[in-house]
PDB file of N, CA and C in Angstrom:
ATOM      1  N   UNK A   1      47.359  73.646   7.615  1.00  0.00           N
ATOM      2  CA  UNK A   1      46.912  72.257   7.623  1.00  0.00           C
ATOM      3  C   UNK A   1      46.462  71.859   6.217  1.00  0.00           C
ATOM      4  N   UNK A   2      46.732  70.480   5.751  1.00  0.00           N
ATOM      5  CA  UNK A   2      46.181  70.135   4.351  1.00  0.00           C
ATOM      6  C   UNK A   2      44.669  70.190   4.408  1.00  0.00           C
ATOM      7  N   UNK A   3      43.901  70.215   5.368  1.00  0.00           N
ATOM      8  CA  UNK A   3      42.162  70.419   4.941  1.00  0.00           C
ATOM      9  C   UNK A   3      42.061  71.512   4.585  1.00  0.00           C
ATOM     10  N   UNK A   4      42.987  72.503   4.514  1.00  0.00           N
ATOM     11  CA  UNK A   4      42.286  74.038   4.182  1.00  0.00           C
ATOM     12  C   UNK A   4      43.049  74.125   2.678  1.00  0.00           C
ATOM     13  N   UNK A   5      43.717  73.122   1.658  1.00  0.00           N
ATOM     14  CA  UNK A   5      43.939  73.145   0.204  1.00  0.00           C
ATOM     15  C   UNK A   5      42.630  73.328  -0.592  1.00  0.00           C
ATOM     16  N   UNK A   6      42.618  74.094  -1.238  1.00  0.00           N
ATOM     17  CA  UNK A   6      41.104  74.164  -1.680  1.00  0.00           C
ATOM     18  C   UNK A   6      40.661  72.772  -3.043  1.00  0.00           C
ATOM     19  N   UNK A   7      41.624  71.832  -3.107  1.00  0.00           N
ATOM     20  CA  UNK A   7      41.156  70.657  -3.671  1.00  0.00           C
ATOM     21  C   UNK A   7      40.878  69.633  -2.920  1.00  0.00           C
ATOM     22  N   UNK A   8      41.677  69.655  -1.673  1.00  0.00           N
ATOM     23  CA  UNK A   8      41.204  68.683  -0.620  1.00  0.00           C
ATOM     24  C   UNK A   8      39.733  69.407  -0.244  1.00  0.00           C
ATOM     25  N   UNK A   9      39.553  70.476   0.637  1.00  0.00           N
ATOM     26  CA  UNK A   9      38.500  71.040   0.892  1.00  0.00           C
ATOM     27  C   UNK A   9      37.220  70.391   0.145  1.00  0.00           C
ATOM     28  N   UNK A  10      37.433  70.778  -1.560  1.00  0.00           N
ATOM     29  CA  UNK A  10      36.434  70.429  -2.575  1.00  0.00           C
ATOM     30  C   UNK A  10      35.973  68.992  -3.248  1.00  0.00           C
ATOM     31  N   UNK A  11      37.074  68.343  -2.330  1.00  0.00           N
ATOM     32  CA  UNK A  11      36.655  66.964  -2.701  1.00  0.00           C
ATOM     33  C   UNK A  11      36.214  66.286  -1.180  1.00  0.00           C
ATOM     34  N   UNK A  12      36.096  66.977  -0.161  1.00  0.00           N
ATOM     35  CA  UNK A  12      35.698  66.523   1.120  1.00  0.00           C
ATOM     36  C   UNK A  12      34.379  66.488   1.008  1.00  0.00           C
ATOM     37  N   UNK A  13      33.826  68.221   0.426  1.00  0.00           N
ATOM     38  CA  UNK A  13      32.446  68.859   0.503  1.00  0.00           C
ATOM     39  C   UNK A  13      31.776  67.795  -0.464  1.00  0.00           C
ATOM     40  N   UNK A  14      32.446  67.261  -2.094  1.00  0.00           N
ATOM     41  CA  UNK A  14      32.095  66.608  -3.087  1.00  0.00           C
ATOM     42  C   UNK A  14      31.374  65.008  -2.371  1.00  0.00           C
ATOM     43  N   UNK A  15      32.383  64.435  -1.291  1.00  0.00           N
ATOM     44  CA  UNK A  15      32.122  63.191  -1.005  1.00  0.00           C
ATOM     45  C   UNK A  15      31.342  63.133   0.380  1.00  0.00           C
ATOM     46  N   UNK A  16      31.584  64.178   0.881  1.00  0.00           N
ATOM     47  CA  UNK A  16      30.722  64.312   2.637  1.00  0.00           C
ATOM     48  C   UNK A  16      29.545  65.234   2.684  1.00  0.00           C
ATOM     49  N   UNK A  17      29.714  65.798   1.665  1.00  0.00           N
ATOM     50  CA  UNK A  17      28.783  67.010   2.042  1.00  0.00           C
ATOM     51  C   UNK A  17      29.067  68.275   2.693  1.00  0.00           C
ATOM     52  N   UNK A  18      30.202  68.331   3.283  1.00  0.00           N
ATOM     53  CA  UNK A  18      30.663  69.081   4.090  1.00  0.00           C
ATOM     54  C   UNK A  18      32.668  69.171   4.099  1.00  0.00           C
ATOM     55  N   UNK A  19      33.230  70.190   4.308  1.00  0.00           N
ATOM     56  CA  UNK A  19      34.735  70.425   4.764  1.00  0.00           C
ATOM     57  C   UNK A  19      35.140  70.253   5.824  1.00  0.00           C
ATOM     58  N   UNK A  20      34.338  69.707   7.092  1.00  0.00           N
ATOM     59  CA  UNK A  20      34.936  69.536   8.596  1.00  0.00           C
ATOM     60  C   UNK A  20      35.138  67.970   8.203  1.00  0.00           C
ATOM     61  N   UNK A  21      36.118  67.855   9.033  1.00  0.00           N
ATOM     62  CA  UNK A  21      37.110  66.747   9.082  1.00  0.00           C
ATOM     63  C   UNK A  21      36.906  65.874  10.648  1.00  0.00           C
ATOM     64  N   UNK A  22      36.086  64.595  11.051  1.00  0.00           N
ATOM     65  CA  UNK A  22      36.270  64.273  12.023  1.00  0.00           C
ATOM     66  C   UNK A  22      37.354  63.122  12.368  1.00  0.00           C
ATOM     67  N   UNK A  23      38.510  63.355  12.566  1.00  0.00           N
ATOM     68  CA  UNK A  23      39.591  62.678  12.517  1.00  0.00           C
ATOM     69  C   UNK A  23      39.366  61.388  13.231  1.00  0.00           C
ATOM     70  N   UNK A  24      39.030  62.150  14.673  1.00  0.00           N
ATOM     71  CA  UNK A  24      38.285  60.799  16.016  1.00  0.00           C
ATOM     72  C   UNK A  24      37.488  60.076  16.084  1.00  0.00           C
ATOM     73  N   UNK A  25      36.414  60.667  14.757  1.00  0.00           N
ATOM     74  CA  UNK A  25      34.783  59.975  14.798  1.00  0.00           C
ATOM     75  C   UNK A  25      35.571  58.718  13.546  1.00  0.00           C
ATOM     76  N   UNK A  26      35.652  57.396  14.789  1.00  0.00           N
ATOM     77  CA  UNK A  26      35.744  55.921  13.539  1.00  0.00           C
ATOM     78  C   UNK A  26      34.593  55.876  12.356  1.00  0.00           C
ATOM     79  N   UNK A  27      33.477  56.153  12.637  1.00  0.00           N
ATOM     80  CA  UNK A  27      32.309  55.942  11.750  1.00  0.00           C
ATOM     81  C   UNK A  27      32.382  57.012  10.277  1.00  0.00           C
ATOM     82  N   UNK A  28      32.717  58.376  10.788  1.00  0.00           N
ATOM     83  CA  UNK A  28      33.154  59.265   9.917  1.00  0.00           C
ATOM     84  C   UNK A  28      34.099  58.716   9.122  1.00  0.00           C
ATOM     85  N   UNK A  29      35.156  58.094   9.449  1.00  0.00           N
ATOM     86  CA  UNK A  29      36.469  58.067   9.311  1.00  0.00           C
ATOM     87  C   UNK A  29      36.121  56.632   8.209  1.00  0.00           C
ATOM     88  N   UNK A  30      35.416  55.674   8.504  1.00  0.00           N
ATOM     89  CA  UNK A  30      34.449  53.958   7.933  1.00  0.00           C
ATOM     90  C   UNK A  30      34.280  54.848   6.830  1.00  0.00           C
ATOM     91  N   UNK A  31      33.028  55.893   6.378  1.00  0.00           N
ATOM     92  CA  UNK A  31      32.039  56.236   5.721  1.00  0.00           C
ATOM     93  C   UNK A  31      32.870  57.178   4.899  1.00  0.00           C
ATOM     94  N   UNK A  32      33.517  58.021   5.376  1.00  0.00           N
ATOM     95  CA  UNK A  32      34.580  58.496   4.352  1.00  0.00           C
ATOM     96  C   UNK A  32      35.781  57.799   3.264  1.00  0.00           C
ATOM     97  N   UNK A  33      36.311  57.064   4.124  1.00  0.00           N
ATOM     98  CA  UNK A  33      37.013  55.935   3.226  1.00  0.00           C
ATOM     99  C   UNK A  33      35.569  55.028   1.985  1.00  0.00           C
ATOM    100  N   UNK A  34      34.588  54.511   2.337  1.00  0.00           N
ATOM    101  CA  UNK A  34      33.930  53.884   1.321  1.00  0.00           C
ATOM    102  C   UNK A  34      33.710  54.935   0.226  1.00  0.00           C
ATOM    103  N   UNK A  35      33.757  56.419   0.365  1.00  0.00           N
ATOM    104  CA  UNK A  35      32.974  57.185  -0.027  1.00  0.00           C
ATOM    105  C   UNK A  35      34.262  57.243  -1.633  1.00  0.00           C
ATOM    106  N   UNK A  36      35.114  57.550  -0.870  1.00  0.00           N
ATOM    107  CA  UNK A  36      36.829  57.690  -1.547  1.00  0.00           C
ATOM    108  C   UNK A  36      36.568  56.399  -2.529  1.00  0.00           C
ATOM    109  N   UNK A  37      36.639  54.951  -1.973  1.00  0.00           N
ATOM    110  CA  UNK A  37      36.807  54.063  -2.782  1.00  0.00           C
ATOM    111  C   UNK A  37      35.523  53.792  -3.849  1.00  0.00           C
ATOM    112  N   UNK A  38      34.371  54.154  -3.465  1.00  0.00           N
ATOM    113  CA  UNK A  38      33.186  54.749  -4.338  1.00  0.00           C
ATOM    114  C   UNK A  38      33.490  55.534  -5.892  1.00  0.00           C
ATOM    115  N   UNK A  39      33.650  56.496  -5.483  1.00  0.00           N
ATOM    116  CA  UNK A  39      34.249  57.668  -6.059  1.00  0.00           C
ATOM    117  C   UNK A  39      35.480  56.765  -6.656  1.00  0.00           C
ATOM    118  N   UNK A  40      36.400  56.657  -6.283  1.00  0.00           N
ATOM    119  CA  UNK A  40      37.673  55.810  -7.596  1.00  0.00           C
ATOM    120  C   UNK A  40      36.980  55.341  -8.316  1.00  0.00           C
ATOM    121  N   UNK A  41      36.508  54.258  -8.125  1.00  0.00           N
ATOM    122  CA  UNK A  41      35.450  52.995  -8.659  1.00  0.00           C
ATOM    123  C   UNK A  41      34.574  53.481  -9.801  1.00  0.00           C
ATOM    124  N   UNK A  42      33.479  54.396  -9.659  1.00  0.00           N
ATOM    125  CA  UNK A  42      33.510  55.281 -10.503  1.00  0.00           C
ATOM    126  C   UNK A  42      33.897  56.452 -11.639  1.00  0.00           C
ATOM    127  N   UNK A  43      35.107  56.641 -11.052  1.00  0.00           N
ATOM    128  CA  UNK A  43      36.031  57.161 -12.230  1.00  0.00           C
ATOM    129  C   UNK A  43      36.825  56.143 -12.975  1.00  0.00           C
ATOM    130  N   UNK A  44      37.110  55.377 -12.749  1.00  0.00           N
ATOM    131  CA  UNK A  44      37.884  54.067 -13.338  1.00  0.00           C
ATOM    132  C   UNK A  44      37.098  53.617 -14.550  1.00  0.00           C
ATOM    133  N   UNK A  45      35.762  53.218 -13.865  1.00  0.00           N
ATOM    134  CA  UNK A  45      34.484  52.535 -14.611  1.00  0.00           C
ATOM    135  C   UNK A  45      34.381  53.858 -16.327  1.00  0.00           C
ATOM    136  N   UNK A  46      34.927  55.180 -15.594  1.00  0.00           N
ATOM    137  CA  UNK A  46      34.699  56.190 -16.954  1.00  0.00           C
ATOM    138  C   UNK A  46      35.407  55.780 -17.752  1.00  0.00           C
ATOM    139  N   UNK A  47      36.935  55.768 -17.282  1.00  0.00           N
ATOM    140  CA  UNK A  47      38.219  55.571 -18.038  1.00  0.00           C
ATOM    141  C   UNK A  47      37.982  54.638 -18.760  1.00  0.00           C
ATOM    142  N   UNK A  48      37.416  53.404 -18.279  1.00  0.00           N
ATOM    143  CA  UNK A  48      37.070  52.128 -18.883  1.00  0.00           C
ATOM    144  C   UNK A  48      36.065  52.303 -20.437  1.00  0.00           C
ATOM    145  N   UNK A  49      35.293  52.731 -19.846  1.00  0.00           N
ATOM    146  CA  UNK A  49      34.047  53.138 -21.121  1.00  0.00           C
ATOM    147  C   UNK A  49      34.589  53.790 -21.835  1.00  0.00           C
ATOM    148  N   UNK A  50      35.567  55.243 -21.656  1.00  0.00           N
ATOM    149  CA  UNK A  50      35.876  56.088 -22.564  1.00  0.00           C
ATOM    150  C   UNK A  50      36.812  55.361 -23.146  1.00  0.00           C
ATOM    151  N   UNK A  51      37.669  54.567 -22.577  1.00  0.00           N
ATOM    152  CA  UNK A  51      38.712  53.480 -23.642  1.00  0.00           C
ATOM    153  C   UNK A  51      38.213  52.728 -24.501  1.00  0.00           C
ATOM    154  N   UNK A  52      37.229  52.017 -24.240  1.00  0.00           N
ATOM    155  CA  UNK A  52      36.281  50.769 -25.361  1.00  0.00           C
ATOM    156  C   UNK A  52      35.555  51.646 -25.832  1.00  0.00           C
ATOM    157  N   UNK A  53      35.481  52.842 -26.153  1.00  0.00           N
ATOM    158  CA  UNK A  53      34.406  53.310 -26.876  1.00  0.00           C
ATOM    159  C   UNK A  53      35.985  54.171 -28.032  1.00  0.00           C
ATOM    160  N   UNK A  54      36.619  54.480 -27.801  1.00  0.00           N
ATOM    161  CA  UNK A  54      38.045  55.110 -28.372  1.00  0.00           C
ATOM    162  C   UNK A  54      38.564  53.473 -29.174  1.00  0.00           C
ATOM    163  N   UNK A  55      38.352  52.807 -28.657  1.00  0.00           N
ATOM    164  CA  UNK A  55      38.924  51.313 -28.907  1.00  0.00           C
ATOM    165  C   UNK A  55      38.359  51.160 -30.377  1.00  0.00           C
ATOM    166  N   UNK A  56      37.025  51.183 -29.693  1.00  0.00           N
ATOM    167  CA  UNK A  56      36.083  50.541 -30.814  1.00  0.00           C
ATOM    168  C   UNK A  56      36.326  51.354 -32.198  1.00  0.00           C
ATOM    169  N   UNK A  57      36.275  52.591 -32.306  1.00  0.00           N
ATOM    170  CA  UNK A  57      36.517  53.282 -33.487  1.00  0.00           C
ATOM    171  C   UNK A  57      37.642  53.198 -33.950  1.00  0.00           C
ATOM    172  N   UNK A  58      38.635  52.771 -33.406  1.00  0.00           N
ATOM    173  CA  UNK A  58      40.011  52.197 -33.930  1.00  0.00           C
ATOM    174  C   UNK A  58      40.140  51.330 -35.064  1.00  0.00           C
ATOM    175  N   UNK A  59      38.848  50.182 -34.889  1.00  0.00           N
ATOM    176  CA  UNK A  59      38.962  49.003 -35.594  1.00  0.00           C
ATOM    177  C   UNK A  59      37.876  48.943 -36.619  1.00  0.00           C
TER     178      UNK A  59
END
């Protein structure tokens, strides 16, 4: 099964706290997705900074 990849695994534990997977639980399923789009949102926001700050020394 893909939950037992140890990058899926490590990014389950990273955003849930935990590696069990409740497929059925909707609320799990709500709170995991925000958690995911959280997490993008935050790495983006890096990419962003680390670009205007790379930018800036350009000019």
């Amino acid at each position: 099964m893909m939950f037992s990849h140890p990058a899926i695994r490590s990014r389950l534990e990273k955003l849930m706290g935990s590696n069990l997977v409740s497929l059925t639980d909707r609320v799990y399923m709500q709170r995991l997705q925000e958690r995911i789009l959280e997490d993008y949102a935050e790495a983006m926001d890096k990419r962003i900074k680390v670009r205007e700050v790379s930018t800036y020394y350009l000019f």
